[in-house]
C-alpha atoms as a PDB file:
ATOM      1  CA  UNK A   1       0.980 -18.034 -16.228  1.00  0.00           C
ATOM      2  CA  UNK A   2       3.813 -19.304 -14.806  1.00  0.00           C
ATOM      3  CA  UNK A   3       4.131 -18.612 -10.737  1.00  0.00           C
ATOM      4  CA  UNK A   4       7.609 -17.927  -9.776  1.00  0.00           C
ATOM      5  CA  UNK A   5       8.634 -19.342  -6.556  1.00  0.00           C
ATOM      6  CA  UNK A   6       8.545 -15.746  -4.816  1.00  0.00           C
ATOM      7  CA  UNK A   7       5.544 -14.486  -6.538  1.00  0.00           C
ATOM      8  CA  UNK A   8       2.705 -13.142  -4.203  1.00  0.00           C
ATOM      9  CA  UNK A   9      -0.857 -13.748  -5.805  1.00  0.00           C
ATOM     10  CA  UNK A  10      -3.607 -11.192  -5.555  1.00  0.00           C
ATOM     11  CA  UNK A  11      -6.827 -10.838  -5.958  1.00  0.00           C
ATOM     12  CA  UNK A  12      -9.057  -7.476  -7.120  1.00  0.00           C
ATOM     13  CA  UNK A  13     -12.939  -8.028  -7.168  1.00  0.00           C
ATOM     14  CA  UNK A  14     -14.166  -4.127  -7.408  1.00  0.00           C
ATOM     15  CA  UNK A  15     -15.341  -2.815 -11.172  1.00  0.00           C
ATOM     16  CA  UNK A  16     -13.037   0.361 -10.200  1.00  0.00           C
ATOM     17  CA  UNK A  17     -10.057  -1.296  -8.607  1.00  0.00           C
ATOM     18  CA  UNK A  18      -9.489  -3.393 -11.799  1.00  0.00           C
ATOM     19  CA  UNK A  19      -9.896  -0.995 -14.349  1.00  0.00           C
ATOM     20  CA  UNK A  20      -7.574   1.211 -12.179  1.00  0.00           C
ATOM     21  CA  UNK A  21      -5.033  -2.050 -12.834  1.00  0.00           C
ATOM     22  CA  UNK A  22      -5.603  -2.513 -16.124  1.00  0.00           C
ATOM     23  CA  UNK A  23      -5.110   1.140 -17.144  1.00  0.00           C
ATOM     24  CA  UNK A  24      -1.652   0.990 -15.487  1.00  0.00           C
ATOM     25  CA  UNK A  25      -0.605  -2.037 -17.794  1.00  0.00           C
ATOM     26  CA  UNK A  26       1.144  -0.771 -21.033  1.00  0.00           C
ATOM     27  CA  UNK A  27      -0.519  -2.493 -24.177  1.00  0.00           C
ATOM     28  CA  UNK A  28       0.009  -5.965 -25.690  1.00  0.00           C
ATOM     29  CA  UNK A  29       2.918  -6.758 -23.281  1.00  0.00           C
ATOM     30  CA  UNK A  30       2.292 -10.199 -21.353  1.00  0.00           C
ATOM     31  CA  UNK A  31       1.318  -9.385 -18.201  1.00  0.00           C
ATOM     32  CA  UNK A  32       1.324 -11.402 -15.077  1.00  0.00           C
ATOM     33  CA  UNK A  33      -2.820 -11.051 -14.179  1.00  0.00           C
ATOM     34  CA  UNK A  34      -5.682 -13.621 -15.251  1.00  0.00           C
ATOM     35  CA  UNK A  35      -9.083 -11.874 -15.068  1.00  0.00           C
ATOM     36  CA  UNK A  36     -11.992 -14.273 -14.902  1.00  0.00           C
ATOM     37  CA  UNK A  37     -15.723 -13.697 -15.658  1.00  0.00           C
ATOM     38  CA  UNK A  38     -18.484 -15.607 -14.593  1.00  0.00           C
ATOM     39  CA  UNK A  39     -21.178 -13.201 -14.749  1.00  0.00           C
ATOM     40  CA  UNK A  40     -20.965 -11.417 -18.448  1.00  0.00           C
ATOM     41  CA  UNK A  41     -22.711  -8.068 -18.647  1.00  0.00           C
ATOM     42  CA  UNK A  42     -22.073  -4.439 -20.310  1.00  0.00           C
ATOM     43  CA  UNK A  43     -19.376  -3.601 -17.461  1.00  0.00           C
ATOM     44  CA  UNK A  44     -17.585  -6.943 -17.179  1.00  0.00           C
ATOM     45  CA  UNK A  45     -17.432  -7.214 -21.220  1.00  0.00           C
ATOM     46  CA  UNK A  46     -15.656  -3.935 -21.627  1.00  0.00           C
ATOM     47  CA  UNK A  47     -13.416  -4.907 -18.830  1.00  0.00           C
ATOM     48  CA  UNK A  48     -12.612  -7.910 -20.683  1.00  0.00           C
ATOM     49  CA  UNK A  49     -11.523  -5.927 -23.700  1.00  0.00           C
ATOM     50  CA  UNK A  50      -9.538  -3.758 -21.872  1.00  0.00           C
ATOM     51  CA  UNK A  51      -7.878  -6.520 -20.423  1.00  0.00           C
ATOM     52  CA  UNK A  52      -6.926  -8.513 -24.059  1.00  0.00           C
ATOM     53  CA  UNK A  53      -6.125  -5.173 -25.445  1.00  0.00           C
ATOM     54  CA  UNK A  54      -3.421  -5.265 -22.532  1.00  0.00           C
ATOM     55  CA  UNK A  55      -2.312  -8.826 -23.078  1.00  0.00           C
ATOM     56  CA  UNK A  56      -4.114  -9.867 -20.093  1.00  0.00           C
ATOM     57  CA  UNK A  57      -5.362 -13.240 -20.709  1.00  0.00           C
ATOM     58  CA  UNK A  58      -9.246 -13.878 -20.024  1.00  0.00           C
ATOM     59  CA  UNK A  59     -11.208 -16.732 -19.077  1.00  0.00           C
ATOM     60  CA  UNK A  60     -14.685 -17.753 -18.497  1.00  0.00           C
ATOM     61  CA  UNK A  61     -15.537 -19.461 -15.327  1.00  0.00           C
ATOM     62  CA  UNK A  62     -18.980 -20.480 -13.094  1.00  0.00           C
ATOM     63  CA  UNK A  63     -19.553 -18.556  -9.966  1.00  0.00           C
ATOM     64  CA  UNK A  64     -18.972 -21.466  -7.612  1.00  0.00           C
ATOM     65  CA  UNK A  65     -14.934 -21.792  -9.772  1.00  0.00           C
ATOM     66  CA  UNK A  66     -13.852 -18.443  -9.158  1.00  0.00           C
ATOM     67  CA  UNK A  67     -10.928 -17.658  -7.173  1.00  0.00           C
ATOM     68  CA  UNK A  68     -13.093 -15.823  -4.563  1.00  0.00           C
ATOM     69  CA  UNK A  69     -16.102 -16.857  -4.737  1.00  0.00           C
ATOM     70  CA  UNK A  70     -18.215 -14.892  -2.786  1.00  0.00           C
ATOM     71  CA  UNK A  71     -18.265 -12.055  -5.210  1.00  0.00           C
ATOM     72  CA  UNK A  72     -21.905 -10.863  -6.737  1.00  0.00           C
ATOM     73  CA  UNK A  73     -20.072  -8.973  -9.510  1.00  0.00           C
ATOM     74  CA  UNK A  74     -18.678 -12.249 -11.274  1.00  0.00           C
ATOM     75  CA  UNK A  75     -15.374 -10.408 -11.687  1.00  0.00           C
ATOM     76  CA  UNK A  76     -11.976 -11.238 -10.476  1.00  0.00           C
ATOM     77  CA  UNK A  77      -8.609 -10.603 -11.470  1.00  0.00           C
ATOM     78  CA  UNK A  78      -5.619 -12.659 -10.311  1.00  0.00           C
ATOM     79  CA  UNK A  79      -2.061 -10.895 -10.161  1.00  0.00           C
ATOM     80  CA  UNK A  80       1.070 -12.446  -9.682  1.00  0.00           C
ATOM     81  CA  UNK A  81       3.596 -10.087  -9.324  1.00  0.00           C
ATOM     82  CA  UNK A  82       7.051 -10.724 -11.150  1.00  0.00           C
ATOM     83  CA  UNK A  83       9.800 -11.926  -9.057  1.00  0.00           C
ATOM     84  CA  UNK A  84      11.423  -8.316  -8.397  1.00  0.00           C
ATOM     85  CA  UNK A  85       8.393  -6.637  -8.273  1.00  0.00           C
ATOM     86  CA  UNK A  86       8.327  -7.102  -4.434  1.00  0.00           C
ATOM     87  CA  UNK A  87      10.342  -8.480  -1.436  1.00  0.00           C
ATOM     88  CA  UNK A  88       8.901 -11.497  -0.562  1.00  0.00           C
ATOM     89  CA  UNK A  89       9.269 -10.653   2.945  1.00  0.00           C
ATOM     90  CA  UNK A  90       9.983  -7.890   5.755  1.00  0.00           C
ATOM     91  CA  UNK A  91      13.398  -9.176   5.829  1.00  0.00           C
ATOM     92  CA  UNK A  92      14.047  -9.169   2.356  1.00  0.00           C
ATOM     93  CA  UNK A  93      13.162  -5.821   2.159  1.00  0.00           C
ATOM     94  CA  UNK A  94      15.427  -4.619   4.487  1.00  0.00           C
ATOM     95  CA  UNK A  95      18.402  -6.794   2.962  1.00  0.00           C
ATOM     96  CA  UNK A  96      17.425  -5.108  -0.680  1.00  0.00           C
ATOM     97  CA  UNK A  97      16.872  -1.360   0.777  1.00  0.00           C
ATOM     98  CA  UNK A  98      19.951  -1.450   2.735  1.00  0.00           C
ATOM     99  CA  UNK A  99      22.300  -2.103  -0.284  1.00  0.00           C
ATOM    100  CA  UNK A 100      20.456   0.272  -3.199  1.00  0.00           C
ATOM    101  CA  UNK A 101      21.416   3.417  -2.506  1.00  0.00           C
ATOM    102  CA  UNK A 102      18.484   5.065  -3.456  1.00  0.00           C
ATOM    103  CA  UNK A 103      16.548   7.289  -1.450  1.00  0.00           C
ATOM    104  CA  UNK A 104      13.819   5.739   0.301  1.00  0.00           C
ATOM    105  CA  UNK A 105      10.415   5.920   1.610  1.00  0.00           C
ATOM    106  CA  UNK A 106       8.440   3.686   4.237  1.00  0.00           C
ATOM    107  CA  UNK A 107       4.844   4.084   5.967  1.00  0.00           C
ATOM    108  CA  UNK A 108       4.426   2.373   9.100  1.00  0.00           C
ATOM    109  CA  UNK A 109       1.077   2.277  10.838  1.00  0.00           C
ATOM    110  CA  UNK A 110       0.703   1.398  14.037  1.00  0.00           C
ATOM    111  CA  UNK A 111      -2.965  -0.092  15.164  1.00  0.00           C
ATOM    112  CA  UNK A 112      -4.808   1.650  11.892  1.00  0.00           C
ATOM    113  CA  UNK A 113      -8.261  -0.436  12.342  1.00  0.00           C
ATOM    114  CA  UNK A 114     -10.407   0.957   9.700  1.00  0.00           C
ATOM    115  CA  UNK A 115     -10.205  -1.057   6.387  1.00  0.00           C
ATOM    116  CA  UNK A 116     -10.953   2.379   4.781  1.00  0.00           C
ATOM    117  CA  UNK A 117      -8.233   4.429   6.332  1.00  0.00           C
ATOM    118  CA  UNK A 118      -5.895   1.573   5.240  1.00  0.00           C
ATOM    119  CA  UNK A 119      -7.085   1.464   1.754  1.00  0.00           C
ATOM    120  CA  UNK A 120      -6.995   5.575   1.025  1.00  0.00           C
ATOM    121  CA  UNK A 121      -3.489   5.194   2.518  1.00  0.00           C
ATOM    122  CA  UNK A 122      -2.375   2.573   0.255  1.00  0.00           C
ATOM    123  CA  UNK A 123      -3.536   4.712  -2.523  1.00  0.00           C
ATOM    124  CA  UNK A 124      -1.718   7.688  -1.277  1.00  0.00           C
ATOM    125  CA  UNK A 125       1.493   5.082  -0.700  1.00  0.00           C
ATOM    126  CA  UNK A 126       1.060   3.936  -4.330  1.00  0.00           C
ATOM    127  CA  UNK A 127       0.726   7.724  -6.140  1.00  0.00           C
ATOM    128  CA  UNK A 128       3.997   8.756  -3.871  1.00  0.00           C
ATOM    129  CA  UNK A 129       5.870   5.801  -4.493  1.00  0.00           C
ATOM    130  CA  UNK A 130       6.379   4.604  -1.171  1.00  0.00           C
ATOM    131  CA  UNK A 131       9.053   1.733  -1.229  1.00  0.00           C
ATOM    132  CA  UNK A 132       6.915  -0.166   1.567  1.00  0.00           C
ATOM    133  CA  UNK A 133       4.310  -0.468   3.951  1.00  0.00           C
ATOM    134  CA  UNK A 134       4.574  -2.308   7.222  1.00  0.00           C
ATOM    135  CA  UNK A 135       1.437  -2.769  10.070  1.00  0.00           C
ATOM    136  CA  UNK A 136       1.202  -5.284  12.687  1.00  0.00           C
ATOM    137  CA  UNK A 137      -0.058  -8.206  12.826  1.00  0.00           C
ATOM    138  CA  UNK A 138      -2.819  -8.109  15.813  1.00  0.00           C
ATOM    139  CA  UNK A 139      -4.736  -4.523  16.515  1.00  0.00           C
ATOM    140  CA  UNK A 140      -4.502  -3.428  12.479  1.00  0.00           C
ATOM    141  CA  UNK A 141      -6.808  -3.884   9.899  1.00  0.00           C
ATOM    142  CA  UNK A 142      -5.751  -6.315   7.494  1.00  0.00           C
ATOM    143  CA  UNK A 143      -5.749  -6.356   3.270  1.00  0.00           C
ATOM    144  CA  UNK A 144      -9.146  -7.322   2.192  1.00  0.00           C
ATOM    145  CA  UNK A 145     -11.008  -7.196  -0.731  1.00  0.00           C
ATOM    146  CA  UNK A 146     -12.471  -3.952   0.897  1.00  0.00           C
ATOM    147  CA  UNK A 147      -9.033  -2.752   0.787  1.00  0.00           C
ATOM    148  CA  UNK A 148      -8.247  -2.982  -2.556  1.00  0.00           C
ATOM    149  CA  UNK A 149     -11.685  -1.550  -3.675  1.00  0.00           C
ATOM    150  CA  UNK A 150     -11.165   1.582  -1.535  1.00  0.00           C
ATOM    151  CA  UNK A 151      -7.147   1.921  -2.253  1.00  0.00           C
ATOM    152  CA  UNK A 152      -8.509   1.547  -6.475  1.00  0.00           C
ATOM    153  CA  UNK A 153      -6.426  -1.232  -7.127  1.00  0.00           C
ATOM    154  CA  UNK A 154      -3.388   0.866  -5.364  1.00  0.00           C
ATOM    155  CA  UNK A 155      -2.931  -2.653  -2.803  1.00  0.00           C
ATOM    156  CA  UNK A 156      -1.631  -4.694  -5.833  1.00  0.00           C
ATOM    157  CA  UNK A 157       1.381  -2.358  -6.795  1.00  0.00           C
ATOM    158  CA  UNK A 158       2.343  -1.432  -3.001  1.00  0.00           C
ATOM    159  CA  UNK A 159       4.287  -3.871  -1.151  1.00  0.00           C
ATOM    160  CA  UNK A 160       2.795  -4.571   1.929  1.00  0.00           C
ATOM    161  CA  UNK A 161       4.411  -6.465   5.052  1.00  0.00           C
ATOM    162  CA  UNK A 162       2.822  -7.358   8.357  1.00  0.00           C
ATOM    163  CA  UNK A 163       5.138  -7.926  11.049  1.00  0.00           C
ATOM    164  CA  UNK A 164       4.976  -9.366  14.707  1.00  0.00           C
ATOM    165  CA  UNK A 165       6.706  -6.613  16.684  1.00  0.00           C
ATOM    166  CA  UNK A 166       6.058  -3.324  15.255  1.00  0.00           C
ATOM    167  CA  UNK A 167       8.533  -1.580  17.746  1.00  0.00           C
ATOM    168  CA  UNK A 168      11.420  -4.551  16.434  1.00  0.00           C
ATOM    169  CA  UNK A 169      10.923  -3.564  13.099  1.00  0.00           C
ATOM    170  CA  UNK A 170      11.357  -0.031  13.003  1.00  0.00           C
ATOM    171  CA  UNK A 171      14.567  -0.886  15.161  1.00  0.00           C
ATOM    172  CA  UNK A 172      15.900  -2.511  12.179  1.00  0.00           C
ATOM    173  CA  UNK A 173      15.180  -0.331   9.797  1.00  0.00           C
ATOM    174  CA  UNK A 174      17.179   2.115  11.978  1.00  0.00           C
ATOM    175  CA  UNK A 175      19.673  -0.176  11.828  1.00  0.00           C
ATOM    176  CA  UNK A 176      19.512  -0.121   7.735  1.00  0.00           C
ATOM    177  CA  UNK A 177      20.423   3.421   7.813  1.00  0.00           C
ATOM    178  CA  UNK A 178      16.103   5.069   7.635  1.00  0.00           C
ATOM    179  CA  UNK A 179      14.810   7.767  10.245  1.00  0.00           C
ATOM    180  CA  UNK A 180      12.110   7.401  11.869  1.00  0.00           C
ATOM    181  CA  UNK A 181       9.311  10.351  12.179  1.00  0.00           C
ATOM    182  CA  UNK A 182       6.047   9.775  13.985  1.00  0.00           C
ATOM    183  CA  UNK A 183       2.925  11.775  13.466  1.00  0.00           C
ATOM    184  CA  UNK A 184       2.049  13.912  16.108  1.00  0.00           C
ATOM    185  CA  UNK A 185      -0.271  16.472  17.344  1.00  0.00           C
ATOM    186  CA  UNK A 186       2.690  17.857  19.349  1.00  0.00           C
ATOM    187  CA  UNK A 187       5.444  17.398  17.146  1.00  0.00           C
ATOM    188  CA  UNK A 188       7.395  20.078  14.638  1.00  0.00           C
ATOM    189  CA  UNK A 189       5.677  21.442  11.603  1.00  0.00           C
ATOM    190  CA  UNK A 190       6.735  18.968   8.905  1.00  0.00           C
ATOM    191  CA  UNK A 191       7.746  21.965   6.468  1.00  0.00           C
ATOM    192  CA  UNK A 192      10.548  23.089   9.394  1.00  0.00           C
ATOM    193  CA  UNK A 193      11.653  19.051   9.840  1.00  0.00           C
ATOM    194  CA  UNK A 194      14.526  18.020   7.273  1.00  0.00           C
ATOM    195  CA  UNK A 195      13.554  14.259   6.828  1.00  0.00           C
ATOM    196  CA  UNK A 196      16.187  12.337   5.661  1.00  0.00           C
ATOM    197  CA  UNK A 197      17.126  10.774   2.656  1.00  0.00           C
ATOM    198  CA  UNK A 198      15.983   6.877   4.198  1.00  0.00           C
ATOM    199  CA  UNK A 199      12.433   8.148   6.100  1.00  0.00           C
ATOM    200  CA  UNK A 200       9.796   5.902   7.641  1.00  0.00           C
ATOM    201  CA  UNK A 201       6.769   7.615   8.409  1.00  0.00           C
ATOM    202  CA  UNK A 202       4.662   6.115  11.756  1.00  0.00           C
ATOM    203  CA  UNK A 203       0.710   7.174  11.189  1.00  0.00           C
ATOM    204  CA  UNK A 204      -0.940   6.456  14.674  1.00  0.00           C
ATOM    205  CA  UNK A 205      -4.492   4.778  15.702  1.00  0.00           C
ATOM    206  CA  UNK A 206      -7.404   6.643  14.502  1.00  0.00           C
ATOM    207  CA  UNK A 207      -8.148   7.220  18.304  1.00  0.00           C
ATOM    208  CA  UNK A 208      -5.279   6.989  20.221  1.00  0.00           C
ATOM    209  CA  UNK A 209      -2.696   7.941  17.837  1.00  0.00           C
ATOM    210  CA  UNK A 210       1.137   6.634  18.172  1.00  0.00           C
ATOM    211  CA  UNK A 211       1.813   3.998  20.968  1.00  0.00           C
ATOM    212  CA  UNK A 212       3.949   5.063  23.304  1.00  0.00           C
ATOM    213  CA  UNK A 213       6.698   2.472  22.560  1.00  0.00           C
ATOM    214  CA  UNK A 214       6.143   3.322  18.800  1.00  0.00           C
ATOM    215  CA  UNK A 215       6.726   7.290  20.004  1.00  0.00           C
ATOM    216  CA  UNK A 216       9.697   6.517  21.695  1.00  0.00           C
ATOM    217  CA  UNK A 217      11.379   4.397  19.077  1.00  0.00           C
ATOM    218  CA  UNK A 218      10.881   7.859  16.522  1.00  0.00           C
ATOM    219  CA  UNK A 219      14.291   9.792  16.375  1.00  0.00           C
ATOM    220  CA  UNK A 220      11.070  12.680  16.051  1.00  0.00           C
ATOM    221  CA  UNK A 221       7.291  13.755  16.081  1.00  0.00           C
ATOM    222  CA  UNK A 222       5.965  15.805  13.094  1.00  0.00           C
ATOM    223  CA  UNK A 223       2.974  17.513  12.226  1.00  0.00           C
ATOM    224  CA  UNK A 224       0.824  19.012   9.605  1.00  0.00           C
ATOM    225  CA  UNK A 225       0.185  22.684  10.651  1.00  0.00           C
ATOM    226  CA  UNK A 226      -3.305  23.884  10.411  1.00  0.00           C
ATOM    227  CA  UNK A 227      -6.305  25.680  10.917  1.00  0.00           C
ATOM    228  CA  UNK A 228      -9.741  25.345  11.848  1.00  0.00           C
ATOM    229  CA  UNK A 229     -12.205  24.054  14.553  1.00  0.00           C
ATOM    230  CA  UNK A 230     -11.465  20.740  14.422  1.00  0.00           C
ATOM    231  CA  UNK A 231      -8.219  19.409  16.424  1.00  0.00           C
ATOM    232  CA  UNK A 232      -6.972  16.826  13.744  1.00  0.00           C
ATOM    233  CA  UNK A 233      -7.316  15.642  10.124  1.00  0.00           C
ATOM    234  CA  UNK A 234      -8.395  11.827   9.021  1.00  0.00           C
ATOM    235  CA  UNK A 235      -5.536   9.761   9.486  1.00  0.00           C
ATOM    236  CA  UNK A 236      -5.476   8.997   5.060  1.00  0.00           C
ATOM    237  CA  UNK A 237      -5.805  12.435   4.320  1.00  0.00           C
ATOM    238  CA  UNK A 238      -2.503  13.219   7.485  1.00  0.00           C
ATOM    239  CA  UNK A 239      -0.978   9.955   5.950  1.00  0.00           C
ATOM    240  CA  UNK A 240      -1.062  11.474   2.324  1.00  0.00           C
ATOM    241  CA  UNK A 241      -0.270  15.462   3.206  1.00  0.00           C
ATOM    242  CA  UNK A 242       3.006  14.276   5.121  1.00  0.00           C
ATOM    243  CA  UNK A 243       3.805  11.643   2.172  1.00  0.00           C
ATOM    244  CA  UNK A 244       3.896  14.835  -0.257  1.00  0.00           C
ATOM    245  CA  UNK A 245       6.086  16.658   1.996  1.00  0.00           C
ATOM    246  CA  UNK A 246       8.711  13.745   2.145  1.00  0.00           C
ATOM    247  CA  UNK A 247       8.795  13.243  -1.113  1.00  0.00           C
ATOM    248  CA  UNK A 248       8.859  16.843  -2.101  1.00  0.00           C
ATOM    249  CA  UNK A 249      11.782  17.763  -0.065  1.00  0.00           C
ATOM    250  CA  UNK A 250      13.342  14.408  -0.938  1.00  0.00           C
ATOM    251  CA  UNK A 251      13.259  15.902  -4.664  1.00  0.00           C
ATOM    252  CA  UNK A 252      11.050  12.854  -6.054  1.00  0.00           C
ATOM    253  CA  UNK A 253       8.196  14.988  -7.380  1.00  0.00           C
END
């Protein structure tokens, strides 16, 4: 498979994650994914099918020669993405999103720690076609192999971007023409807010929720109105409810 100079390699060790990928891939096209097996058994050997039948080229390796090797299933699948299937960068992003002219749609999470929060939200960002997802790079979990196991295979289609200054960032995505709308216990019910046509969405700590440099950077605080007994949904299940609503009154669904 040929790398490209910009092409971002992933990896996707979980049965369900990469026969959530491989079901995505139209058939007989060549795709740019290598799944190894080292460990062949009823699961991995169907797998394997599914992954010639989708022009997915398959090879046989020991468990000490796979890509990640400290894997008990013997299963890994390698993706390179094409060279526009992601910004290579932050940076790039914003030089690409500030000249389409499309409407557009990025998460931002500010100190999300839980690998399994991040993974349900990268599936949620993946099903609602979210252009981008940014997270810092200290006080955030971080893409794992976890990750991609919990987001089904979600992480490799999403373009995800850690940057150094969280705050910075969402300044310059101002600057590219987005709006910025942070989730908040005391903010305006997202059905009465009119997000814009260029939205970042800020999802807050599981604890703590939006920093308070983070709160003041958002041009406003929404929230999901509810009721109940308890005072606040999951942060993946907030993250995914207030994705729908964008898109929705964006007209993308």
């Amino acid at each position: 498979m040929d790398p490209g100079k910009n092409s971002p390699v992933r990896f996707l060790t979980g049965y369900h994650a990469i026969e959530e990928y491989l079901r995505s891939l139209p058939p007989g096209g060549r795709q740019e994914a290598v799944l190894y097996v080292s460990s062949p058994n009823k699961r991995t050997t169907a797998l394997a099918s599914r992954a010639r039948e989708a022009g997915v080229p398959v090879f046989e390796k020991t468990p000490e020669t796979l890509p990640v090797t400290l894997n008990p299933r013997g299963l890994v699948l390698e993706i390179r993405a094409p060279g526009d299937f992601r910004a290579a960068s932050f940076e790039e992003f914003l030089s690409l999103a500030a000249g389409s002219g499309k409407s557009g749609l990025v998460l931002a999470l500010d100190g999300v720690t839980d690998v399994h929060n991040l993974g349900a939200l990268l599936r949620s960002a993946d099903l609602f076609s979210v252009d981008a997802v940014i997270l810092p790079g200290r006080r955030s979990a971080k893409d794992s192999e976890v990750v991609a196991k919990v987001s089904s295979g979600a992480s490799a289609f999403v373009p995800l971007f850690e940057v150094t200054n969280l705050v910075r960032s969402l300044a310059a995505l101002k600057e590219a023409g987005y709006w910025i709308y942070g989730a908040d216990m005391g903010g305006k019910p997202a059905p009465a807010a009119k997000f814009a046509a260029n939205t970042v969405l800020v999802m807050g700590s599981e604890g703590a929720g939006l920093s308070r440099l983070v709160e003041e950077t958002c041009d406003e605080l929404v929230r999901i109105p509810a009721r109940g007994h308890v005072d606040s949904f999951n942060v993946s299940v907030a993250g995914g409810i207030l994705l729908y609503e964008i898109r929705r009154q964006q007209g993308a669904l």
